[in-house]
C-alpha atoms as a PDB file:
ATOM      1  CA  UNK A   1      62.022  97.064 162.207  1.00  0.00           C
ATOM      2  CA  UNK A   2      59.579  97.889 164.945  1.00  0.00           C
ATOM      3  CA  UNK A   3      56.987  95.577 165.356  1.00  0.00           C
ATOM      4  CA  UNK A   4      54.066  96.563 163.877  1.00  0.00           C
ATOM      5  CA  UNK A   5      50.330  96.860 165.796  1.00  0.00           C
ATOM      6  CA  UNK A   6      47.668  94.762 164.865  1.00  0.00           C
ATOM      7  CA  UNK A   7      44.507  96.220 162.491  1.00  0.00           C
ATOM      8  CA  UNK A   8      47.912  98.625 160.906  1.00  0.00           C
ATOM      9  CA  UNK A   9      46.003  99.987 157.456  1.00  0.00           C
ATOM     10  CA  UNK A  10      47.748  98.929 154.607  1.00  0.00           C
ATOM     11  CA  UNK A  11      48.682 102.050 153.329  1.00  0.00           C
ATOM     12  CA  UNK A  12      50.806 101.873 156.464  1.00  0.00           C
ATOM     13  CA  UNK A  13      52.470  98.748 156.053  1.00  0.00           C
ATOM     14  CA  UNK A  14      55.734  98.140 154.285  1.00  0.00           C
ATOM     15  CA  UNK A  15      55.864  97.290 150.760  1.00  0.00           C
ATOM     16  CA  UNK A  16      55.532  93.448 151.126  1.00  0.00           C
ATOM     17  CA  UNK A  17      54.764  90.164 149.084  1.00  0.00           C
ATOM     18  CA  UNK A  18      51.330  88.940 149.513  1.00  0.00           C
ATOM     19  CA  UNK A  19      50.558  85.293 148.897  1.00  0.00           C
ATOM     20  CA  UNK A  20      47.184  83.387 149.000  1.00  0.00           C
ATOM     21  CA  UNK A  21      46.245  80.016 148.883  1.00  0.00           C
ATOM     22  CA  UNK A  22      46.025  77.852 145.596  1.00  0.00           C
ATOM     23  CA  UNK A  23      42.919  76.996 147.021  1.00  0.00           C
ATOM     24  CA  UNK A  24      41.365  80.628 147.039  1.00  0.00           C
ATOM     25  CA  UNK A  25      38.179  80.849 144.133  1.00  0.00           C
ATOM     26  CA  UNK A  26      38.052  83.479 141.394  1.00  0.00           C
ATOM     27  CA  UNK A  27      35.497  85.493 143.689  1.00  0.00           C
ATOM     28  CA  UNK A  28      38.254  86.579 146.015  1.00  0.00           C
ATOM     29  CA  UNK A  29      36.898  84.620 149.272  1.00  0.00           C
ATOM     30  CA  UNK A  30      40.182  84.248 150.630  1.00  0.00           C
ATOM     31  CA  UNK A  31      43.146  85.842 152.804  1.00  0.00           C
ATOM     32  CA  UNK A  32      46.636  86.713 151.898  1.00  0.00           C
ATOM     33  CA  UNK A  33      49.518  86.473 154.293  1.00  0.00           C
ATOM     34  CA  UNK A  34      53.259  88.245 154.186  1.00  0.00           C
ATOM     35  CA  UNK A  35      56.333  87.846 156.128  1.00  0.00           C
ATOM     36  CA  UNK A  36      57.394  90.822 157.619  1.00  0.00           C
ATOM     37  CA  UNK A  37      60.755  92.489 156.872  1.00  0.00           C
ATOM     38  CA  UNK A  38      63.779  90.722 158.821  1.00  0.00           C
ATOM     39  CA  UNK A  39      61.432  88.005 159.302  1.00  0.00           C
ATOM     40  CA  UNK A  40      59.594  89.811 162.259  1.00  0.00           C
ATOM     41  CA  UNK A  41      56.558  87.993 162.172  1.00  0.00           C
ATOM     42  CA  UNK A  42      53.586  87.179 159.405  1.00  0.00           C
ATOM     43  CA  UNK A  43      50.570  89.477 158.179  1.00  0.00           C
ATOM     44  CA  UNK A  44      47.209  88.499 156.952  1.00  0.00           C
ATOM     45  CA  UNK A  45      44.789  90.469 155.414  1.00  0.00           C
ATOM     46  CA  UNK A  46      41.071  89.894 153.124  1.00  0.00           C
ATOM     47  CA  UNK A  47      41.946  89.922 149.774  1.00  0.00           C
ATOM     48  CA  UNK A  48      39.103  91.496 148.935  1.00  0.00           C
ATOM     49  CA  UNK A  49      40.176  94.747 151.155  1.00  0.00           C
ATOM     50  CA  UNK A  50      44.207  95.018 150.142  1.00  0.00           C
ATOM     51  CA  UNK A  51      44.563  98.655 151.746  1.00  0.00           C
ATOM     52  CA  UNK A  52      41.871  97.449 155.247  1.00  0.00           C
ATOM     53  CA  UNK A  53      43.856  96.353 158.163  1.00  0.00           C
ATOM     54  CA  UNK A  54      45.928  93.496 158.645  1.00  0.00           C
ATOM     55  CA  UNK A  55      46.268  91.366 161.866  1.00  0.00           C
ATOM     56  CA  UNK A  56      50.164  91.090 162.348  1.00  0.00           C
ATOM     57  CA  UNK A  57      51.171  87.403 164.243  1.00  0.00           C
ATOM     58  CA  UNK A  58      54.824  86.753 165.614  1.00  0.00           C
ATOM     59  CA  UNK A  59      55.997  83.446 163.907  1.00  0.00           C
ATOM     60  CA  UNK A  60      55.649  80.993 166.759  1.00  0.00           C
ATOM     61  CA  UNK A  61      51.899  82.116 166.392  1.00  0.00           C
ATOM     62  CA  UNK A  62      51.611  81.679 162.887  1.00  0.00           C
ATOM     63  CA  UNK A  63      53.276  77.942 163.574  1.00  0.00           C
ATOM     64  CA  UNK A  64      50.768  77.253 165.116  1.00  0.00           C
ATOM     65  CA  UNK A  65      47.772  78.019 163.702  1.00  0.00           C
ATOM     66  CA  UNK A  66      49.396  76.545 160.732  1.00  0.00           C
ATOM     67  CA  UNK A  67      49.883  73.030 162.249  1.00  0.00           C
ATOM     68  CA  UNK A  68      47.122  72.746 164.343  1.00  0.00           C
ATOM     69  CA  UNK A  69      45.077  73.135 161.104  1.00  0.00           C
ATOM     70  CA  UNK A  70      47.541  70.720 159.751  1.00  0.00           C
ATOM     71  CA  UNK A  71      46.553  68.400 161.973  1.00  0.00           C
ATOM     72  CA  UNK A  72      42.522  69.046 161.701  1.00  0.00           C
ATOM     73  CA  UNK A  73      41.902  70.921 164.757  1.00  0.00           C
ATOM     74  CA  UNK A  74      39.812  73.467 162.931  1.00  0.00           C
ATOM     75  CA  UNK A  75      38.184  71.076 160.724  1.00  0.00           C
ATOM     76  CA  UNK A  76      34.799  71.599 162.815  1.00  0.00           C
ATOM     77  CA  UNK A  77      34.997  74.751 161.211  1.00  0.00           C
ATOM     78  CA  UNK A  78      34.161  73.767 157.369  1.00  0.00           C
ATOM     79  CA  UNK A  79      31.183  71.991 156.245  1.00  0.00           C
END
């Protein structure tokens, strides 16, 4: 697969399968996030705007983000 620019529209993407978190409320405040084909790397997206553009992240970038929230680096962030 060739990697994939970031703000790609939807539409444009490949078909993939979209997850959000359990935490996500019912009015759709949240993002989703796929792994790419052949494990190329992770996209995110708003859930409220499925066919807007999605930011595409390798997996070493997605790491971490993931772990550094993991580990309450972000936490400044939320009130």
């Amino acid at each position: 697969m060739q990697p994939l620019p970031n703000g790609v529209p939807g539409p444009e993407l490949p078909p993939l399968r979209w997850q959000k978190s359990r935490r996500s409320n019912p009015s759709g405040n949240c993002v989703e996030l796929a792994e790419l084909p052949d494990g190329a790397g992770v996209a995110v997206r708003n859930s409220r705007h499925p066919d807007g553009p999605a930011l595409i992240y390798t997996v070493d970038e997605i790491a971490a983000f993931l772990l550094g929230a993991q580990d309450g680096d972000f936490d400044h962030l939320i009130r």
